[in-house]
Structure formats: C-alpha cells, structure tokens
N, C-alpha and C. Protein backbone atom coordinates (compact mmCIF):
# COMPACT_ATOMS: atom_id res chain seq x y z
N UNK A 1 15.16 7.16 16.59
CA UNK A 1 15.63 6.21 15.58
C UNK A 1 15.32 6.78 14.20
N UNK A 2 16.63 7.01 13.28
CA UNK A 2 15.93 6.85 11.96
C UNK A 2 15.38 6.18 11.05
N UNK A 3 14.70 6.65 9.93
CA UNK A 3 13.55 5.66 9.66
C UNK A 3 14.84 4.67 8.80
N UNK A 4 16.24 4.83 7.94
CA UNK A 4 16.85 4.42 7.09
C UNK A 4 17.27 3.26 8.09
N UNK A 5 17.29 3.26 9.34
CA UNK A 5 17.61 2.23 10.10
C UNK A 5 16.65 1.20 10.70
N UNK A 6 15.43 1.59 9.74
CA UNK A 6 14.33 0.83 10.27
C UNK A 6 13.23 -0.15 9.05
N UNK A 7 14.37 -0.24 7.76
CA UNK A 7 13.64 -0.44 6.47
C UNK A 7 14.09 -1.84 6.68
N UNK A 8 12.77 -2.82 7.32
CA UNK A 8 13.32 -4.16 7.28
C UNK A 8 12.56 -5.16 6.09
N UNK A 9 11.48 -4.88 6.23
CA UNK A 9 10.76 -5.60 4.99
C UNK A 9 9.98 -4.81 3.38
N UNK A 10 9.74 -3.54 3.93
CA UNK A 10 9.03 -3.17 2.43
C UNK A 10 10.35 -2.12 1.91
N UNK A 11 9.89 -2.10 0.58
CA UNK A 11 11.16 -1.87 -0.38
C UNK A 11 11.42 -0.02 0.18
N UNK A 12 10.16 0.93 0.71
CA UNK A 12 10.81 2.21 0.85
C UNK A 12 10.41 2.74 1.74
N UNK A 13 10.45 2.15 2.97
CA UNK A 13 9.56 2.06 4.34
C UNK A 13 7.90 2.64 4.25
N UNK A 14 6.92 1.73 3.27
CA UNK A 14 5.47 2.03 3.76
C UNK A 14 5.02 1.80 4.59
N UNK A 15 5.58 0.76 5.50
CA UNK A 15 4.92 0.12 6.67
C UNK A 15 5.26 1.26 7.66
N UNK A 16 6.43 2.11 7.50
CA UNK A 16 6.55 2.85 8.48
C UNK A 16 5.77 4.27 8.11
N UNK A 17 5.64 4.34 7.19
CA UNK A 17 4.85 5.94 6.66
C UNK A 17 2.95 5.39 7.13
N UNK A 18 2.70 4.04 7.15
CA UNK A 18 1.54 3.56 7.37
C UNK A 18 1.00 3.60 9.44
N UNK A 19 2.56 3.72 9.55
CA UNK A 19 2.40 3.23 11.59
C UNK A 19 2.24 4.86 11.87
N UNK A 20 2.88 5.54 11.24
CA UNK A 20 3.19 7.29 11.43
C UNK A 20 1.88 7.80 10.93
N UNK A 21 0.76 7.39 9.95
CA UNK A 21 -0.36 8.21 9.69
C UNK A 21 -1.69 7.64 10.53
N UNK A 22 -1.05 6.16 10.85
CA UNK A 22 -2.95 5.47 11.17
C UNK A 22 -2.43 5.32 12.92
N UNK A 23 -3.85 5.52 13.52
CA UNK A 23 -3.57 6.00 14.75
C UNK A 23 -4.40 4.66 15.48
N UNK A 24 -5.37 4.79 15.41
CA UNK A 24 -6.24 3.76 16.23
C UNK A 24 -6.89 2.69 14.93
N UNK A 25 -7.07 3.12 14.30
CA UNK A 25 -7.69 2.20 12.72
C UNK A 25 -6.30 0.97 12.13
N UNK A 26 -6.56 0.19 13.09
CA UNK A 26 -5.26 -0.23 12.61
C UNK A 26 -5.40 -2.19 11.60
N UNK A 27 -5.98 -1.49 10.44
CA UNK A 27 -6.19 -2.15 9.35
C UNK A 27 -5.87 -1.81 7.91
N UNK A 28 -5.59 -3.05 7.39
CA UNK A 28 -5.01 -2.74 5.63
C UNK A 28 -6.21 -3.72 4.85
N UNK A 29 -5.17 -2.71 3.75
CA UNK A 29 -5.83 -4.12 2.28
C UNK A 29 -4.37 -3.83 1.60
N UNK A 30 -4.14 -4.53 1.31
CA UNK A 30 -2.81 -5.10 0.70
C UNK A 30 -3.00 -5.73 -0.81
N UNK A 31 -3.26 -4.38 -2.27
CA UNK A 31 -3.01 -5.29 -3.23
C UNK A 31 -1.62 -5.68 -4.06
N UNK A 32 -1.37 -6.62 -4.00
CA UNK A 32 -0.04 -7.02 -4.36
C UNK A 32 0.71 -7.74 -3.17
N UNK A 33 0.62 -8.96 -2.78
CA UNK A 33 1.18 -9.39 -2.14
C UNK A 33 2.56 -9.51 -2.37
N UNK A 34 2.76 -10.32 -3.41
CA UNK A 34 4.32 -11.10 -3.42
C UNK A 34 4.35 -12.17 -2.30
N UNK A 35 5.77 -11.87 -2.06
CA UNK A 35 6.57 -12.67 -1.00
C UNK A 35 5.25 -12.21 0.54
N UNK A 36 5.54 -13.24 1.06
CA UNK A 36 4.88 -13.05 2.79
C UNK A 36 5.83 -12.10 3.24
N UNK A 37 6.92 -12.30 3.22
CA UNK A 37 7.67 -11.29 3.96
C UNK A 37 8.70 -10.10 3.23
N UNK A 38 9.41 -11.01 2.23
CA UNK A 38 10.45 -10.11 2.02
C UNK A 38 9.86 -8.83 0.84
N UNK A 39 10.43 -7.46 0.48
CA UNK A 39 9.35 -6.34 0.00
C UNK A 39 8.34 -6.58 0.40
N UNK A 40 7.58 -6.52 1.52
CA UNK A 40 6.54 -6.68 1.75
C UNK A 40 5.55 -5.79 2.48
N UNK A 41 4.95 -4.75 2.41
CA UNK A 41 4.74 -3.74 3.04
C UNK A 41 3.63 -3.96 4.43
N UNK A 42 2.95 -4.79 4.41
CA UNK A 42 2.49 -5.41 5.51
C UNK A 42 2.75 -6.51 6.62
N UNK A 43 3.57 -7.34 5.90
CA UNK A 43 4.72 -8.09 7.03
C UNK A 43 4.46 -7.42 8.46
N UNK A 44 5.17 -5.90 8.85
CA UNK A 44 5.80 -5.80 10.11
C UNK A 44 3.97 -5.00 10.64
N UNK A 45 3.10 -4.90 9.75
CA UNK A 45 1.94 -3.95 10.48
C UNK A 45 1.07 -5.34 11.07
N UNK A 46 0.87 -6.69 10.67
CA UNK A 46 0.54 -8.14 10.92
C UNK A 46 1.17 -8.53 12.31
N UNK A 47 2.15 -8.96 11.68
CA UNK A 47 3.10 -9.58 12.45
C UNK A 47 3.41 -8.99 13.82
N UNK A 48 3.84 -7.91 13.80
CA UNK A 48 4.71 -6.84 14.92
C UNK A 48 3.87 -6.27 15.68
N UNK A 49 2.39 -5.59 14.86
CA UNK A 49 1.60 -4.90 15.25
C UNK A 49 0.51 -4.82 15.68
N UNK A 50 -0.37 -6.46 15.03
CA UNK A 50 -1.36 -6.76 14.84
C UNK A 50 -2.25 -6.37 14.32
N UNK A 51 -1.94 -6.19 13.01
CA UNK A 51 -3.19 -5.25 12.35
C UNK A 51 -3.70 -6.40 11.86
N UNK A 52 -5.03 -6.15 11.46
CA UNK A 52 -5.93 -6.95 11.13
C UNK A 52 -6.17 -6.39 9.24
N UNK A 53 -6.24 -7.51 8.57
CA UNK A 53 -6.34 -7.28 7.20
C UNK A 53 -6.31 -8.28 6.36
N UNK A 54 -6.22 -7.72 4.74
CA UNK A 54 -6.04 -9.14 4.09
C UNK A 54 -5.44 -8.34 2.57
N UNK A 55 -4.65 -9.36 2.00
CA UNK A 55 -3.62 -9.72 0.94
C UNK A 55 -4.60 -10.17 -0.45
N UNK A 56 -4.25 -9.56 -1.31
CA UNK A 56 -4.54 -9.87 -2.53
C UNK A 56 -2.84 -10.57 -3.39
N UNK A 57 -2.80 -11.59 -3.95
CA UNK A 57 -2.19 -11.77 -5.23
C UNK A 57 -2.60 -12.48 -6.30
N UNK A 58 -2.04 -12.32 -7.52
CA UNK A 58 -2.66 -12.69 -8.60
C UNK A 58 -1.74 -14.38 -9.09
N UNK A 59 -0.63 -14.10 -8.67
CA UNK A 59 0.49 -15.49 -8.78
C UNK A 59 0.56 -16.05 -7.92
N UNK A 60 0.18 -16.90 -7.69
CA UNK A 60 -0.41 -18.20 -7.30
C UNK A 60 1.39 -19.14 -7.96
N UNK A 61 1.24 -19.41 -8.90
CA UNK A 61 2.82 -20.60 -9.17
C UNK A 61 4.06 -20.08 -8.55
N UNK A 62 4.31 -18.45 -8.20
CA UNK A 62 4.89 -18.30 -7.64
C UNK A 62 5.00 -18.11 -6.45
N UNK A 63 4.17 -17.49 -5.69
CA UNK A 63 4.39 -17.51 -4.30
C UNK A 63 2.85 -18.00 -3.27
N UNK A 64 2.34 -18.91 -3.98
CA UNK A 64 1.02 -19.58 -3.33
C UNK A 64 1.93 -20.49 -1.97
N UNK A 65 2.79 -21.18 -2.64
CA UNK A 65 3.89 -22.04 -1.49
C UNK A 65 4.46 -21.08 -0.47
N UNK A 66 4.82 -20.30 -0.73
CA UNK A 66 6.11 -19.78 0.36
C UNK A 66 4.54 -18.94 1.30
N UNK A 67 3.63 -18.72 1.19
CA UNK A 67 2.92 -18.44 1.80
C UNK A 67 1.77 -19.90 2.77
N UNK A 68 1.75 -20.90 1.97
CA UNK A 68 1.15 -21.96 2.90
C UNK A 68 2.12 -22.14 3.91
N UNK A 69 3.52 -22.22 3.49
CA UNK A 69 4.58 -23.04 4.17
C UNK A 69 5.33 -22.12 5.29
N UNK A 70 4.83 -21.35 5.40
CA UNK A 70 4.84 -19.98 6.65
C UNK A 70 3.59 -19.96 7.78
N UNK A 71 4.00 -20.02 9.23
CA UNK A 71 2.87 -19.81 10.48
C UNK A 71 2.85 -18.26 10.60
N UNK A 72 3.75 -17.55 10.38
CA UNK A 72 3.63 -15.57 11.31
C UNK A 72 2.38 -15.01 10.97
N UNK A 73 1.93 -15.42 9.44
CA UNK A 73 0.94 -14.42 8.99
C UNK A 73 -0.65 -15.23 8.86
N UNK A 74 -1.70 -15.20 9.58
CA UNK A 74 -2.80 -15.44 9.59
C UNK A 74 -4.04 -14.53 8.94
N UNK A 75 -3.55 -13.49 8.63
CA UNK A 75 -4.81 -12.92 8.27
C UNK A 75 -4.74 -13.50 6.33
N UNK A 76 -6.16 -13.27 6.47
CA UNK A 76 -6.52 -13.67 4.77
C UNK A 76 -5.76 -13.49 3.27
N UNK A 77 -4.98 -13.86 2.69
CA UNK A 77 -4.83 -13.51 1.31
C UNK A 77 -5.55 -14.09 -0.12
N UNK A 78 -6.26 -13.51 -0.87
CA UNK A 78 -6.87 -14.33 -1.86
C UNK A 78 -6.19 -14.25 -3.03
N UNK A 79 -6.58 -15.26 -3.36
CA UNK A 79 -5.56 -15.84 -4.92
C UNK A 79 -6.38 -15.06 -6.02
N UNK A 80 -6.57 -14.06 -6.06
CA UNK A 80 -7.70 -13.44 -7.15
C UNK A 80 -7.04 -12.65 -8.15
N UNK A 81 -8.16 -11.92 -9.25
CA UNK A 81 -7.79 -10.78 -9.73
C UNK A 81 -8.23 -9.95 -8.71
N UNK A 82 -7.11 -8.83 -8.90
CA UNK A 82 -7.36 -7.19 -7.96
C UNK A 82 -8.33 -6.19 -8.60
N UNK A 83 -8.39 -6.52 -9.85
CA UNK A 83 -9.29 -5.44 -10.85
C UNK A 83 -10.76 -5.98 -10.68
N UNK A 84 -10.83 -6.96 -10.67
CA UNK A 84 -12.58 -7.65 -10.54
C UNK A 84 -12.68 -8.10 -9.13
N UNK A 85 -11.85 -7.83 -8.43
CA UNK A 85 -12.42 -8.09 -7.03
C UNK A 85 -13.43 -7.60 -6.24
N UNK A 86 -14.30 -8.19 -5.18
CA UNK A 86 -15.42 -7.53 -4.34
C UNK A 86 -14.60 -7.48 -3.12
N UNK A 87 -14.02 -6.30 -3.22
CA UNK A 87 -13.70 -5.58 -1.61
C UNK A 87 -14.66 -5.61 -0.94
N UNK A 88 -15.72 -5.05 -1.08
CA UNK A 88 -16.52 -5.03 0.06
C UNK A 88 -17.11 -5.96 0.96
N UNK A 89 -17.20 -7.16 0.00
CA UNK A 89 -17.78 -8.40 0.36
C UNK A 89 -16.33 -8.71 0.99
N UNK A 90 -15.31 -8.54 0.87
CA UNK A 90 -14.26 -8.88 1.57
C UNK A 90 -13.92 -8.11 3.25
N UNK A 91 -14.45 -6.65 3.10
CA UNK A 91 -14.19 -6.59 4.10
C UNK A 91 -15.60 -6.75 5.66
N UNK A 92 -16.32 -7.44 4.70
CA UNK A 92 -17.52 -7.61 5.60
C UNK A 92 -17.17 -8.61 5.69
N UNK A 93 -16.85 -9.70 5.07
CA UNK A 93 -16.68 -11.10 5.76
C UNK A 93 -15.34 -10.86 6.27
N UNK A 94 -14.38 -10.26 6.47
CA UNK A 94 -13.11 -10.11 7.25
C UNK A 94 -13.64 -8.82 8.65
N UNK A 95 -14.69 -8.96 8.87
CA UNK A 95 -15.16 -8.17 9.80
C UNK A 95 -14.23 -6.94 10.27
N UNK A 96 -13.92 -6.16 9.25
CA UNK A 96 -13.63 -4.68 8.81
C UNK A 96 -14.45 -3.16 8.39
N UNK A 97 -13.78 -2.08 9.09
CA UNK A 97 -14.55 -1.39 8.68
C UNK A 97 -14.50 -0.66 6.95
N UNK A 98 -15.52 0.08 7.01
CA UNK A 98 -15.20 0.44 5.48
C UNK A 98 -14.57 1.94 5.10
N UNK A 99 -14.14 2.13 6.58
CA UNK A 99 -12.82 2.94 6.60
C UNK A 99 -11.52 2.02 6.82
N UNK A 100 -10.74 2.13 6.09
CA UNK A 100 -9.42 1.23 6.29
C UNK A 100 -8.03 2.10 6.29
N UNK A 101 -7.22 1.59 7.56
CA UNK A 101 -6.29 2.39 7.62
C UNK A 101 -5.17 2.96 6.52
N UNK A 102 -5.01 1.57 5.97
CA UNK A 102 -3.83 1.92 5.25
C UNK A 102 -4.43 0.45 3.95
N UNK A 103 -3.99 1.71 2.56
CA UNK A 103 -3.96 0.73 1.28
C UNK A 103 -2.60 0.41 0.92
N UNK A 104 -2.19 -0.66 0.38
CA UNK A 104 -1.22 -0.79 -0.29
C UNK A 104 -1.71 -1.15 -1.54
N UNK A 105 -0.99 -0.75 -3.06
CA UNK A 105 -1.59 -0.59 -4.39
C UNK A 105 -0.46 -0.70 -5.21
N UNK A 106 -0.09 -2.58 -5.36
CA UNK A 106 0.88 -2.56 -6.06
C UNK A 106 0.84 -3.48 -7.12
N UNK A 107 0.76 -3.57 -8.13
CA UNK A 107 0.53 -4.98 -9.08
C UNK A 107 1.56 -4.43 -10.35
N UNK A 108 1.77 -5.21 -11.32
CA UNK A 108 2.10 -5.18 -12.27
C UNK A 108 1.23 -4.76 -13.76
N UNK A 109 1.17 -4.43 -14.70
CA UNK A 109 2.03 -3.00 -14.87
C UNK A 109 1.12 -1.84 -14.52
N UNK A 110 1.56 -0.80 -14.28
CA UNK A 110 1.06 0.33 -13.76
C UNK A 110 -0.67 0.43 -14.01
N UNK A 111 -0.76 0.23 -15.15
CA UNK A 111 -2.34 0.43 -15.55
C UNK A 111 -3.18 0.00 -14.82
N UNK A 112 -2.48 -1.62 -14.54
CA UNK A 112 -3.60 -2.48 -13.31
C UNK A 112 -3.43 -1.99 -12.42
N UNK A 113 -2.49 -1.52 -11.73
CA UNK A 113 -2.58 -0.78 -10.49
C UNK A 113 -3.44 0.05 -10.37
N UNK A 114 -3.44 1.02 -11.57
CA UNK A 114 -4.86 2.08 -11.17
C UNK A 114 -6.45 1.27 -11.14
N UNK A 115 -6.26 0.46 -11.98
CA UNK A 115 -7.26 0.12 -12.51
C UNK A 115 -7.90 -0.41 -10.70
N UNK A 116 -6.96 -1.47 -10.46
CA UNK A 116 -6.99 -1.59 -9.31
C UNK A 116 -7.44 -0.78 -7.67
N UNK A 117 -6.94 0.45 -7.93
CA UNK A 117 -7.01 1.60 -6.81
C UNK A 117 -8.43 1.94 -7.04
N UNK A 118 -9.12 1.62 -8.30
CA UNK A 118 -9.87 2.64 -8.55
C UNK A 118 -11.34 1.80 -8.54
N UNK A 119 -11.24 0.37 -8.84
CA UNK A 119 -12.45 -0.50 -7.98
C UNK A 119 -12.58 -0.67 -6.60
N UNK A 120 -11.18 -0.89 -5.85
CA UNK A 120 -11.48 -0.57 -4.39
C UNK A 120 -12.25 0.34 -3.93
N UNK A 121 -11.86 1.35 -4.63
CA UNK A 121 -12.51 3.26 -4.02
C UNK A 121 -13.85 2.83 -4.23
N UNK A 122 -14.09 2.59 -5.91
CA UNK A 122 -15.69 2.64 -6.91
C UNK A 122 -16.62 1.66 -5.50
N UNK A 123 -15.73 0.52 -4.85
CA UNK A 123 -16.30 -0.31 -3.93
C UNK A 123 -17.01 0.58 -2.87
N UNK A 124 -16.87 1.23 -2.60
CA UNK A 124 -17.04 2.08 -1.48
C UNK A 124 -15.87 2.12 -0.13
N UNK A 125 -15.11 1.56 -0.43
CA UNK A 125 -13.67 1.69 0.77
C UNK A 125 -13.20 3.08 0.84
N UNK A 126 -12.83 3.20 2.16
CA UNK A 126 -11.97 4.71 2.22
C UNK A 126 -10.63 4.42 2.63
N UNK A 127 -9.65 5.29 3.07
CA UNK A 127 -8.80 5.15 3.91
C UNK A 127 -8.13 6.37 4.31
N UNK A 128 -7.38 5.76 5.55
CA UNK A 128 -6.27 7.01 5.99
C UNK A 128 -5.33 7.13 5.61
N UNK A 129 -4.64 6.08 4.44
CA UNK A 129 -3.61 6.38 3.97
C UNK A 129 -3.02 5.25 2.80
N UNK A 130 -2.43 5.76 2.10
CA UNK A 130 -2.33 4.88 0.83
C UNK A 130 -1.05 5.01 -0.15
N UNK A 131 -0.29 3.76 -0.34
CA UNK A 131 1.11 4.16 -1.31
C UNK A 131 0.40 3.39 -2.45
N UNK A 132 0.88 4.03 -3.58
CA UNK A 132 0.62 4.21 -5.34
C UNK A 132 1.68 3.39 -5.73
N UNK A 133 1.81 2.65 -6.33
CA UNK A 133 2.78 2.65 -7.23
C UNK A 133 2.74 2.63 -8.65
N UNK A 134 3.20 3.76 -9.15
CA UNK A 134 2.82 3.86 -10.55
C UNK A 134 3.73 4.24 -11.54
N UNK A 135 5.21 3.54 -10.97
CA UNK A 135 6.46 3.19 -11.80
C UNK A 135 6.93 3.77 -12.68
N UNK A 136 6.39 5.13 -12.83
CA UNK A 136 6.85 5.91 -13.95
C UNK A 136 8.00 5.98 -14.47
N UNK A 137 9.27 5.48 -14.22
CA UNK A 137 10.79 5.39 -14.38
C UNK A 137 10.61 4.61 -15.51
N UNK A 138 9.59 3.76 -15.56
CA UNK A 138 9.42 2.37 -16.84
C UNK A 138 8.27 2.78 -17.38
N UNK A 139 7.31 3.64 -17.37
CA UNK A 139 6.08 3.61 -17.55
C UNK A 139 5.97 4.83 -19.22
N UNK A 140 5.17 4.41 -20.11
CA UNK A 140 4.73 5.31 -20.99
C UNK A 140 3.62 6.84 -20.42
N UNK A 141 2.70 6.15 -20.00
CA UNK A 141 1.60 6.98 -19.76
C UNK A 141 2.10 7.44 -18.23
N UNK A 142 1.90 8.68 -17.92
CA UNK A 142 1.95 9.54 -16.34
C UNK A 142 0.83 8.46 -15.46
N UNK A 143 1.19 7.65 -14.95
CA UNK A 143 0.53 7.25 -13.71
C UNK A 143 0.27 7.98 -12.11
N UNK A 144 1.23 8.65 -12.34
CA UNK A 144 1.39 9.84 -10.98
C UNK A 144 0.21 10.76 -10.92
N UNK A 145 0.56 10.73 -12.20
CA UNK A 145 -0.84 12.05 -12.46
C UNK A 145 -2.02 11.79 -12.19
N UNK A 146 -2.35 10.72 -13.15
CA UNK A 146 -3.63 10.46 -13.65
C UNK A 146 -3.94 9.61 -12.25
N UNK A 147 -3.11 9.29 -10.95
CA UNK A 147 -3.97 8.81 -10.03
C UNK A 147 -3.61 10.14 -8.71
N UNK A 148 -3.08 10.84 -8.98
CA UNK A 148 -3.18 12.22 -8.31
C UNK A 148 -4.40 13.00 -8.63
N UNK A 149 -4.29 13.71 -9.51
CA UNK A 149 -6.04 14.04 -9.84
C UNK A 149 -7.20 13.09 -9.76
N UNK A 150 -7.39 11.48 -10.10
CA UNK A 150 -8.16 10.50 -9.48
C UNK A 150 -8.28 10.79 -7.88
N UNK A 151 -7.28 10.71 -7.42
CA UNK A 151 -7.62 10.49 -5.43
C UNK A 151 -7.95 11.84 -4.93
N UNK A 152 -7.48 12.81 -5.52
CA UNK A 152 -7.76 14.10 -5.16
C UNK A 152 -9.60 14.35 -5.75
N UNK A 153 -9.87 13.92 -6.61
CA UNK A 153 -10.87 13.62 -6.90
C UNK A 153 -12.24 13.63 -5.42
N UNK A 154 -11.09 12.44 -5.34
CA UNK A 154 -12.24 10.95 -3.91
C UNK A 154 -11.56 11.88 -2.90
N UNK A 155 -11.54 12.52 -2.15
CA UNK A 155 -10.90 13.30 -0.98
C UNK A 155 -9.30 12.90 -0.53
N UNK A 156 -8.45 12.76 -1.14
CA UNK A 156 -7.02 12.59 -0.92
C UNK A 156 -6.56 13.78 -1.19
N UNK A 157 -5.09 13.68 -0.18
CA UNK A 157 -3.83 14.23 -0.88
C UNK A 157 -2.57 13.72 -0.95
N UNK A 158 -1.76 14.70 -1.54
CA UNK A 158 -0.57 14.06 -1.84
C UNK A 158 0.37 13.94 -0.23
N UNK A 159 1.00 12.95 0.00
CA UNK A 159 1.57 13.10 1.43
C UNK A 159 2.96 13.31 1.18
N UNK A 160 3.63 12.05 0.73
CA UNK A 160 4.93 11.87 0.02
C UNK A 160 4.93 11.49 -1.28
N UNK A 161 5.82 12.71 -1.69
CA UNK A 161 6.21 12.42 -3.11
C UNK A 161 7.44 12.03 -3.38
N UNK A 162 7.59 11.54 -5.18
CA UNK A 162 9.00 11.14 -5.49
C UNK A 162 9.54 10.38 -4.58
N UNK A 163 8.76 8.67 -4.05
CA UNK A 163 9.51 7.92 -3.82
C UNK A 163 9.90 7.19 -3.99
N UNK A 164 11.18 6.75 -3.94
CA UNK A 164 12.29 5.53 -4.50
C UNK A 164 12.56 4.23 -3.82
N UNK A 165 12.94 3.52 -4.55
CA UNK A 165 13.29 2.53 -3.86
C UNK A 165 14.70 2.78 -3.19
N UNK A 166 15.18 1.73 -2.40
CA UNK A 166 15.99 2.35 -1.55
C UNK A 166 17.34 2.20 -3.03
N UNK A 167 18.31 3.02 -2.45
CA UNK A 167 19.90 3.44 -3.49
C UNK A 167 19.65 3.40 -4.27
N UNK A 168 17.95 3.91 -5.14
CA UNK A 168 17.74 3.99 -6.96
C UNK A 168 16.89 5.19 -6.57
N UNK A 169 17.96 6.34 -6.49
CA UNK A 169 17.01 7.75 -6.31
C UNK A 169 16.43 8.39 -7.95
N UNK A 170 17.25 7.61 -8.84
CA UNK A 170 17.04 7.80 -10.50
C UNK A 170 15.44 7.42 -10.50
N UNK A 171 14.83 5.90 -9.83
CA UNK A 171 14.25 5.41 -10.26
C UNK A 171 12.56 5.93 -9.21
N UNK A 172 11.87 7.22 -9.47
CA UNK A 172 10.87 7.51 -8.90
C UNK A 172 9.78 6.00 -9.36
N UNK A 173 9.26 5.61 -8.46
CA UNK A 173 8.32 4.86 -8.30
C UNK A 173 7.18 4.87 -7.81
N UNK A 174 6.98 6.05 -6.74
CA UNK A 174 5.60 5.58 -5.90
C UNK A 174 5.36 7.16 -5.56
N UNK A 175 4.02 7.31 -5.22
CA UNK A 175 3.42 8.30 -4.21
C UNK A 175 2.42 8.17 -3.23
N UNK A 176 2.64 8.98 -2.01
CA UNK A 176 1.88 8.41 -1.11
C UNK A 176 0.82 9.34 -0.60
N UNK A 177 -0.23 9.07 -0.37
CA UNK A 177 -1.28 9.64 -0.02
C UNK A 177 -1.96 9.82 1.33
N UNK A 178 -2.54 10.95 1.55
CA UNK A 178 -3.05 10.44 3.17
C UNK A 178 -4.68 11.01 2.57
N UNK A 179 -5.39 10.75 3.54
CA UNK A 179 -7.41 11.22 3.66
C UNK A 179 -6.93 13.05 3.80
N UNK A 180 -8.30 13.17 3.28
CA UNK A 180 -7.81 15.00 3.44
C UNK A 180 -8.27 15.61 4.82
N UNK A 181 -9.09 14.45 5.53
CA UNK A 181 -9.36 14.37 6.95
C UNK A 181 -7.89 14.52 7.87
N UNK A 182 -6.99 13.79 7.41
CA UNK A 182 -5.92 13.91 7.87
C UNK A 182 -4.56 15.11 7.81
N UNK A 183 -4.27 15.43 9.19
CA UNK A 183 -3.48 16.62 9.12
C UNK A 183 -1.74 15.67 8.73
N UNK A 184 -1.57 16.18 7.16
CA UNK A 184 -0.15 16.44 6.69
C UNK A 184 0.20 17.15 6.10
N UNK A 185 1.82 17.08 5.97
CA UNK A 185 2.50 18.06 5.08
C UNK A 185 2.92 17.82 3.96
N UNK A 186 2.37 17.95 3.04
CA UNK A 186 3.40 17.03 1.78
C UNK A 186 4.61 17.38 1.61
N UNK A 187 5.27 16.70 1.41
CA UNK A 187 6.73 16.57 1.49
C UNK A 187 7.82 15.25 0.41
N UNK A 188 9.00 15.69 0.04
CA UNK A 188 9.17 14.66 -0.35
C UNK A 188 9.93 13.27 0.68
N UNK A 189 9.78 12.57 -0.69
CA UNK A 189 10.78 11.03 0.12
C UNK A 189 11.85 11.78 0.72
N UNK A 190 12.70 12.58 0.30
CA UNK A 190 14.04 12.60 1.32
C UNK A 190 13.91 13.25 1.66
N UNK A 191 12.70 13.88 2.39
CA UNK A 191 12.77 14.48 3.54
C UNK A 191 11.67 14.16 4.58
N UNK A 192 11.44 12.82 4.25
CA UNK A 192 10.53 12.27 4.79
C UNK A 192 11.48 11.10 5.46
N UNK A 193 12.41 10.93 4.87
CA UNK A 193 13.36 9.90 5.57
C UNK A 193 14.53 10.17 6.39
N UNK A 194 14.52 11.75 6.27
CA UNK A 194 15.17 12.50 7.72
C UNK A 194 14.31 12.62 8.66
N UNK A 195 13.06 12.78 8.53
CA UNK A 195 12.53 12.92 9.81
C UNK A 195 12.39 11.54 10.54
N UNK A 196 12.58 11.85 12.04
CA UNK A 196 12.64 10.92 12.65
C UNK A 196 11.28 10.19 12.76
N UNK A 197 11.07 9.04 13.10
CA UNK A 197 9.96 7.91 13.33
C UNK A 197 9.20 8.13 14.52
C-alpha cells in the first residue's frame, strides 16, 4: 500500500512516519491537539492502535466541545500552556515511560513550538521519534535550523526533510526527526512518500 493512499487524519502522514519508526514503545505526547480527529496526528496511533498517551491544547473555546462530545479517544488531553507545562509529572501520573515513542510539536506560531520542544526535552523526556513544525513558508526567523542544531544537540537526527502539507509542495512546513539510537536514512518528504508503508 502506498503511504498517499493512507493519509486519513494528519495533514502529511505523521502518524504513519510514527507506526514505521516506533516498534514496541508504543506511546506519544501530542503538543497541539486541535480537532480530536480531523489533522490530527494521533487520532489513528489511539484509536486504531492503541497507543497510550496524552494531548496538550491551549484552545479550550474552540475545540474543548468537539472533544467532550466524542467516545473513540480516552487517553488524557490537558487544557494547558505547552511552554510551562510539567511533562514529567504528566508522564508519571499517565503511567509512561520517560522514553516516549513518538512527539508531536505543533502550536502556533513557530517560536512556541520550539519553545515548546525544548521544555519537554529540558523535562527530561526522550523519544524515538518526533515531527517539528516550524512553518518556515510564513515564518521570519529559520525555525528548521535553530531546532535542527537544538535536537542534534540532545541526540537527534534529521529523518525527513522538507515536509509539506499535502498539494502545497511550495509550502515546506515540518521536519522530522528520529533518536540517533535509531537506524535511518534521511531522506526527503517525496521520497519518503514513495516508499511503501
């Protein structure tokens, strides 16, 4: 199966670059919720897969409802800030380890995102794998960079680069990372979306 035939809920298949790197560790942290389901990069690893994890969002007036008023998804989301959050205390009371499979790192505008990536880590969390988003198509300052040399820093590398949302190949948005424990190839998005699943 190809993966272009398999992009049902997150905007550039992370959930599937997340099932393809984490093997037995099969847990997230999810900052940036949104919607429960739709762009949603943890939807199908919950739901489909049973991963065990928990959801950060910061909007609450917008999507606090469409998340009470939904049964599929049980694991935790908190109504918090992502920048002053205690991960750790989160993933000890979500009885997690403090290796975590897969990050998702998405908020609004780019800055918080790092800012974001970079108290999780300071928390002591690790992981096997992690998408960035650091919107550079809209962005002043290199976010790519400045959290490429950051993770490479903390033992990362680059996994997939230059990725887009889906039919906005103009619009680079994200990069994805794996543990340097982990055997990959870096490669880009489109050729990460020929290879098969």
């Amino acid at each position: 199966i190809m993966k272009n035939n398999l992009l049902k809920h997150s905007q550039a298949g992370q959930d599937l670059f997340a099932l393809e790197v984490v093997k037995n560790n099969k847990t997230y942290i999810e900052i940036g919720a949104n919607h429960y389901k739709h762009s949603n990069n943890t939807y199908p690893l919950e739901v489909e897969n049973n991963w065990l994890g928990f959801s950060l969002e910061l909007s609450q007036k917008k999507f606090k409802h469409v998340w009470e008023e939904q049964s599929e998804r049980t694991n935790k989301i908190y109504w918090d800030n992502a920048i002053t959050f205690d991960y750790a205390n989160a993933v000890h009371k979500n009885k997690m380890p403090k290796r975590i499979g897969y990050l998702s790192c998405d908020i609004e505008p780019a800055a918080n995102t790092f800012a974001a990536l970079q108290k999780v880590i300071e928390d002591g969390i690790s992981f096997d794998c992690i998408t960035f988003e650091h919107d550079n198509y809209k962005s002043d300052l290199d976010y790519d960079k400045i959290a490429r040399e950051y993770l490479k820093s903390k033992g990362y590398k680059v996994a997939v680069e230059n990725v887009y949302a889906l039919n906005k190949p103009h619009r680079l948005f994200e990069t994805w990372f794996v543990n340097n424990d982990i055997s990959y190839k870096t490669m880009t998005y489109d050729t990460w979306k020929k290879l098969e699943y």
